[in-house]
C-alpha atoms as a PDB file:
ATOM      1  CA  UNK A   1       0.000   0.000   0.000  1.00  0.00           C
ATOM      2  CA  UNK A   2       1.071   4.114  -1.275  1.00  0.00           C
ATOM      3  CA  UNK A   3      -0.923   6.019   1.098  1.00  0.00           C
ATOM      4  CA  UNK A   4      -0.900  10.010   0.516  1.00  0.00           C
ATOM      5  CA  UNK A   5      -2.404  12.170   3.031  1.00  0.00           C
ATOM      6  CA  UNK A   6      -4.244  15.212   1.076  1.00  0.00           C
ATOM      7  CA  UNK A   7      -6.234  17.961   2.158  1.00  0.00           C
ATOM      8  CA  UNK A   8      -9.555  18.244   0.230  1.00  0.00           C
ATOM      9  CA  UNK A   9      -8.742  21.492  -0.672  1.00  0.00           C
ATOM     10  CA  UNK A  10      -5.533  20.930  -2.977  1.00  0.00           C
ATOM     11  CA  UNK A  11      -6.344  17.621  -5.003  1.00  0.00           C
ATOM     12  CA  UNK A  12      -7.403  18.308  -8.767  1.00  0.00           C
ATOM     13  CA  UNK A  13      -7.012  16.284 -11.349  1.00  0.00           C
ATOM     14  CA  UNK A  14      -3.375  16.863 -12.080  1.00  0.00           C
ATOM     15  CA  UNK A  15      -2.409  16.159  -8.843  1.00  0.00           C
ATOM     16  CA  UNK A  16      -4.676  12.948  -8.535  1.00  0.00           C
ATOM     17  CA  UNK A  17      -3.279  11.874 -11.691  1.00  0.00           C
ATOM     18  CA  UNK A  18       0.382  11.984 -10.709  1.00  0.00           C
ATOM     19  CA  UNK A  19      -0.180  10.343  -7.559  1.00  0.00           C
ATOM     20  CA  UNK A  20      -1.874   7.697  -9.345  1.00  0.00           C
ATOM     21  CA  UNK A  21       0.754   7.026 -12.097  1.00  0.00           C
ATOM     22  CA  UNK A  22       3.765   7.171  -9.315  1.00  0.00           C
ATOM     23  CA  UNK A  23       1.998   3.904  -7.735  1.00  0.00           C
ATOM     24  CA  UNK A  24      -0.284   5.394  -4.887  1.00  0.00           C
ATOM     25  CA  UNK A  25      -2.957   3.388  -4.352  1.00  0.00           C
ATOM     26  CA  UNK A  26      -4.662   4.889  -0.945  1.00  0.00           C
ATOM     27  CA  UNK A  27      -5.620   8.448  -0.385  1.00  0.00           C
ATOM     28  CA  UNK A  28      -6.525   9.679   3.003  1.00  0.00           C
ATOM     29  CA  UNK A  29      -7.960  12.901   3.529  1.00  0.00           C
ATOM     30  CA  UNK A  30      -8.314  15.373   6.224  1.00  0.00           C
ATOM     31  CA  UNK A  31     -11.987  16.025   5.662  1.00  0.00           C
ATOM     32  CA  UNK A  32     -12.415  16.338   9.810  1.00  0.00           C
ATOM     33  CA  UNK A  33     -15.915  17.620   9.003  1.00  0.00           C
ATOM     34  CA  UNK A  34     -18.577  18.047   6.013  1.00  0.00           C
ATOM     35  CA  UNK A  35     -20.709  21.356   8.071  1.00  0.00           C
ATOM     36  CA  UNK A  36     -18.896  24.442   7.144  1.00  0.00           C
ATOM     37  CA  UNK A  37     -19.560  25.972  10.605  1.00  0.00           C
ATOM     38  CA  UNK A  38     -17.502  23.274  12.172  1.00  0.00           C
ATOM     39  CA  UNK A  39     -15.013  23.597   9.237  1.00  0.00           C
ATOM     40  CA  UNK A  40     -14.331  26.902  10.386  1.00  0.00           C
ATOM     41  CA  UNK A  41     -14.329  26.092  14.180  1.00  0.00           C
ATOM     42  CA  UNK A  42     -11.214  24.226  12.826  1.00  0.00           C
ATOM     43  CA  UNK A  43      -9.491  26.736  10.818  1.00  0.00           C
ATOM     44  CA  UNK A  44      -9.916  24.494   7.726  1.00  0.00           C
ATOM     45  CA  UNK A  45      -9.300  25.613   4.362  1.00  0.00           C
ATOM     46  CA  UNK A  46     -11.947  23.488   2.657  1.00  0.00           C
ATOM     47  CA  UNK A  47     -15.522  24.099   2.074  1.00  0.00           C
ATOM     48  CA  UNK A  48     -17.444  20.392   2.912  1.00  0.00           C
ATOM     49  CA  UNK A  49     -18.072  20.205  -0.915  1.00  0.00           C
ATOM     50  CA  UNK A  50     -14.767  19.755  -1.753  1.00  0.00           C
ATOM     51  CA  UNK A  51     -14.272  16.652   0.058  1.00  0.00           C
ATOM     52  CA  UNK A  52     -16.881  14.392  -2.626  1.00  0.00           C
ATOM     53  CA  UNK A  53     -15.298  16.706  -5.532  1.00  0.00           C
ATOM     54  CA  UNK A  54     -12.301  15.205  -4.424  1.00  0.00           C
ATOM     55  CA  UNK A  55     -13.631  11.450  -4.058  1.00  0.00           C
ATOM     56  CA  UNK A  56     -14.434  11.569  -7.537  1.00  0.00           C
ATOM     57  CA  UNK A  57     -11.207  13.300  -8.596  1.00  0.00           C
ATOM     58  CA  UNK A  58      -9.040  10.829  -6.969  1.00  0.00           C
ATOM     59  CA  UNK A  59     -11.491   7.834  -8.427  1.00  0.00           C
ATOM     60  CA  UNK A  60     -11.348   9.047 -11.977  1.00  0.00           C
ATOM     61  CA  UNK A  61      -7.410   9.234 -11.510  1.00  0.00           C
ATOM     62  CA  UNK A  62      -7.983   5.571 -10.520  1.00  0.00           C
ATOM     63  CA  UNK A  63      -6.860   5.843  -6.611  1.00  0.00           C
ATOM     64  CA  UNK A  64      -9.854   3.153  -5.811  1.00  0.00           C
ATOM     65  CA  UNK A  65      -8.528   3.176  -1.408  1.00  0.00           C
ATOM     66  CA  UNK A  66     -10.060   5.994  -0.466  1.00  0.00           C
ATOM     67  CA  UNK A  67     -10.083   7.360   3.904  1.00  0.00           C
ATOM     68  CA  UNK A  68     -11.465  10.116   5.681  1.00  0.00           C
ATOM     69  CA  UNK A  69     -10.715  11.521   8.982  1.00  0.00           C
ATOM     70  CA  UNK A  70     -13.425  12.885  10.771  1.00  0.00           C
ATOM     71  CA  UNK A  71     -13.890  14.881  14.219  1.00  0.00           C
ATOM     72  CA  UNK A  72     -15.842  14.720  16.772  1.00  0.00           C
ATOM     73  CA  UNK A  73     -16.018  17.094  19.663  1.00  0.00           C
ATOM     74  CA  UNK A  74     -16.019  19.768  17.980  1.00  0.00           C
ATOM     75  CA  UNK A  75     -17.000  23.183  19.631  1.00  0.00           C
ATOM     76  CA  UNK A  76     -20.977  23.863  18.914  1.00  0.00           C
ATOM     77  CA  UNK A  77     -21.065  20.500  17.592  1.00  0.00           C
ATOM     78  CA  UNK A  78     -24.497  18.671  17.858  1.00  0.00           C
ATOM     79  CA  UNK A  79     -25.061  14.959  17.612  1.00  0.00           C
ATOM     80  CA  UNK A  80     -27.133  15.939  14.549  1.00  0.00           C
ATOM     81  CA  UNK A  81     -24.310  17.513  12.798  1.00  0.00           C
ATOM     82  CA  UNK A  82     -22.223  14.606  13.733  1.00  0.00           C
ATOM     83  CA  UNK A  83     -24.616  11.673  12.358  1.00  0.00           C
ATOM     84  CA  UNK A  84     -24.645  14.295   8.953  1.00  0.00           C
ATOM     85  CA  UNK A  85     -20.862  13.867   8.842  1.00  0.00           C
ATOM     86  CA  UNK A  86     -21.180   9.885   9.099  1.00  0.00           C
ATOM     87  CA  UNK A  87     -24.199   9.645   6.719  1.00  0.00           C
ATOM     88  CA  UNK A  88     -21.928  12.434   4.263  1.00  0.00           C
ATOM     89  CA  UNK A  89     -18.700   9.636   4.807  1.00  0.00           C
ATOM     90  CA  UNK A  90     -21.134   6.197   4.402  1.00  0.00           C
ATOM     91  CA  UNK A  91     -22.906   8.122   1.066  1.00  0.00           C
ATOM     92  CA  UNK A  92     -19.774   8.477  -0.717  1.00  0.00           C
ATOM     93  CA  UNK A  93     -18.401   4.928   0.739  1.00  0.00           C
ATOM     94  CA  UNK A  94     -15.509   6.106   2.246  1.00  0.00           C
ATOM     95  CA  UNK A  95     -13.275   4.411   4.972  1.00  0.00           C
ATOM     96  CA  UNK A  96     -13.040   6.367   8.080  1.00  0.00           C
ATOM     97  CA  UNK A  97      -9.482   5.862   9.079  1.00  0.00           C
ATOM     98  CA  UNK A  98      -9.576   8.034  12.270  1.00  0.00           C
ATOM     99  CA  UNK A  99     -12.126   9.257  14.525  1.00  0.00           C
ATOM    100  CA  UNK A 100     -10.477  11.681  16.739  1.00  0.00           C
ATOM    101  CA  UNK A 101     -11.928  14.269  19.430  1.00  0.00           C
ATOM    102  CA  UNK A 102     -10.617  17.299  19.679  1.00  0.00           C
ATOM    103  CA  UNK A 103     -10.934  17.344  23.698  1.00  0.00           C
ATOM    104  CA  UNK A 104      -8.672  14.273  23.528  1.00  0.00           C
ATOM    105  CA  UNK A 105      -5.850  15.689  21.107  1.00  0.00           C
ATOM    106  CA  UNK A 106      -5.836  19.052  22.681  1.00  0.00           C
ATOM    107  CA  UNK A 107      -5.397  21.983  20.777  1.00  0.00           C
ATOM    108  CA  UNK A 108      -2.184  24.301  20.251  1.00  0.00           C
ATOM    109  CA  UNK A 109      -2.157  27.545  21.686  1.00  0.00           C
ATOM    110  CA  UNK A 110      -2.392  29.726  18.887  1.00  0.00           C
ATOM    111  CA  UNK A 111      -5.449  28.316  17.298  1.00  0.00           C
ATOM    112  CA  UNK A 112      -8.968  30.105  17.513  1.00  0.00           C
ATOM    113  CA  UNK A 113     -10.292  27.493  19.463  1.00  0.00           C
ATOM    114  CA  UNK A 114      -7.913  27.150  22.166  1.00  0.00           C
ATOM    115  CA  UNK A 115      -8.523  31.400  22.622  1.00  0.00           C
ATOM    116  CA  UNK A 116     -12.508  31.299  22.318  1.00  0.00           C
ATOM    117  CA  UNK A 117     -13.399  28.012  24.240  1.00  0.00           C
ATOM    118  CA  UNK A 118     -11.885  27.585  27.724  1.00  0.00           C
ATOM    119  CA  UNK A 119     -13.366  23.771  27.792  1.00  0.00           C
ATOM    120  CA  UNK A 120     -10.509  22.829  25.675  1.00  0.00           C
ATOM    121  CA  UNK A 121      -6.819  21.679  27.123  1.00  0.00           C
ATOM    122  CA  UNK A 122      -3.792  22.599  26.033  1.00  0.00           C
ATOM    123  CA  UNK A 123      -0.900  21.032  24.576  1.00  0.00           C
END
């Protein structure tokens, strides 16, 4: 296995392509969320559409493998919004390759997050 991690906001097809023809066979992408309000909680560059634009980018390259990682614990998150991201990951048959909270990775010091929401630990 040739496992690239991407960010949903960088792939197009030129990209996908070359990965593809230099033997990569897995893609795993930082989706972390598909609700733009929790994107930006994050500080992600990526609107939530980008993430199935880029499915089908890396499919049509012929990268079949093919991983999300999504996060819970989000500040303002809702268990609605996170059963959207799961149903969003399961629609476009994607492995989820990590499920991480953000209360259990922490967040660095200079993020938006760690300045706005005292719940949150530091690293």
């Amino acid at each position: 296995e040739f496992t690239v991690e991407a960010n949903p906001a960088t792939v197009d097809a030129e990209k996908a392509a070359a990965l593809s023809a230099a033997g990569v066979d897995r893609v795993s992408m930082g989706a972390q969320s598909f609700q733009r309000a929790e994107l930006h909680v994050l500080e992600r560059t990526h609107e939530p559409i980008q993430v199935g634009e880029t499915v089908a980018i890396c499919r049509a390259a012929g990268i079949r493998s093919i991983s999300i990682d999504l996060i819970f614990g989000v500040p303002g998150q809702t268990m609605a919004s996170w059963r959207a991201n799961l149903d969003a990951a399961l629609a476009w048959n994607l492995m989820m390759r990590s499920l991480a909270t953000v209360l259990m990775l922490g967040i660095l010091s200079s993020t938006f997050q760690a300045a706005n929401d005292p719940r949150i630990g530091l690293l």
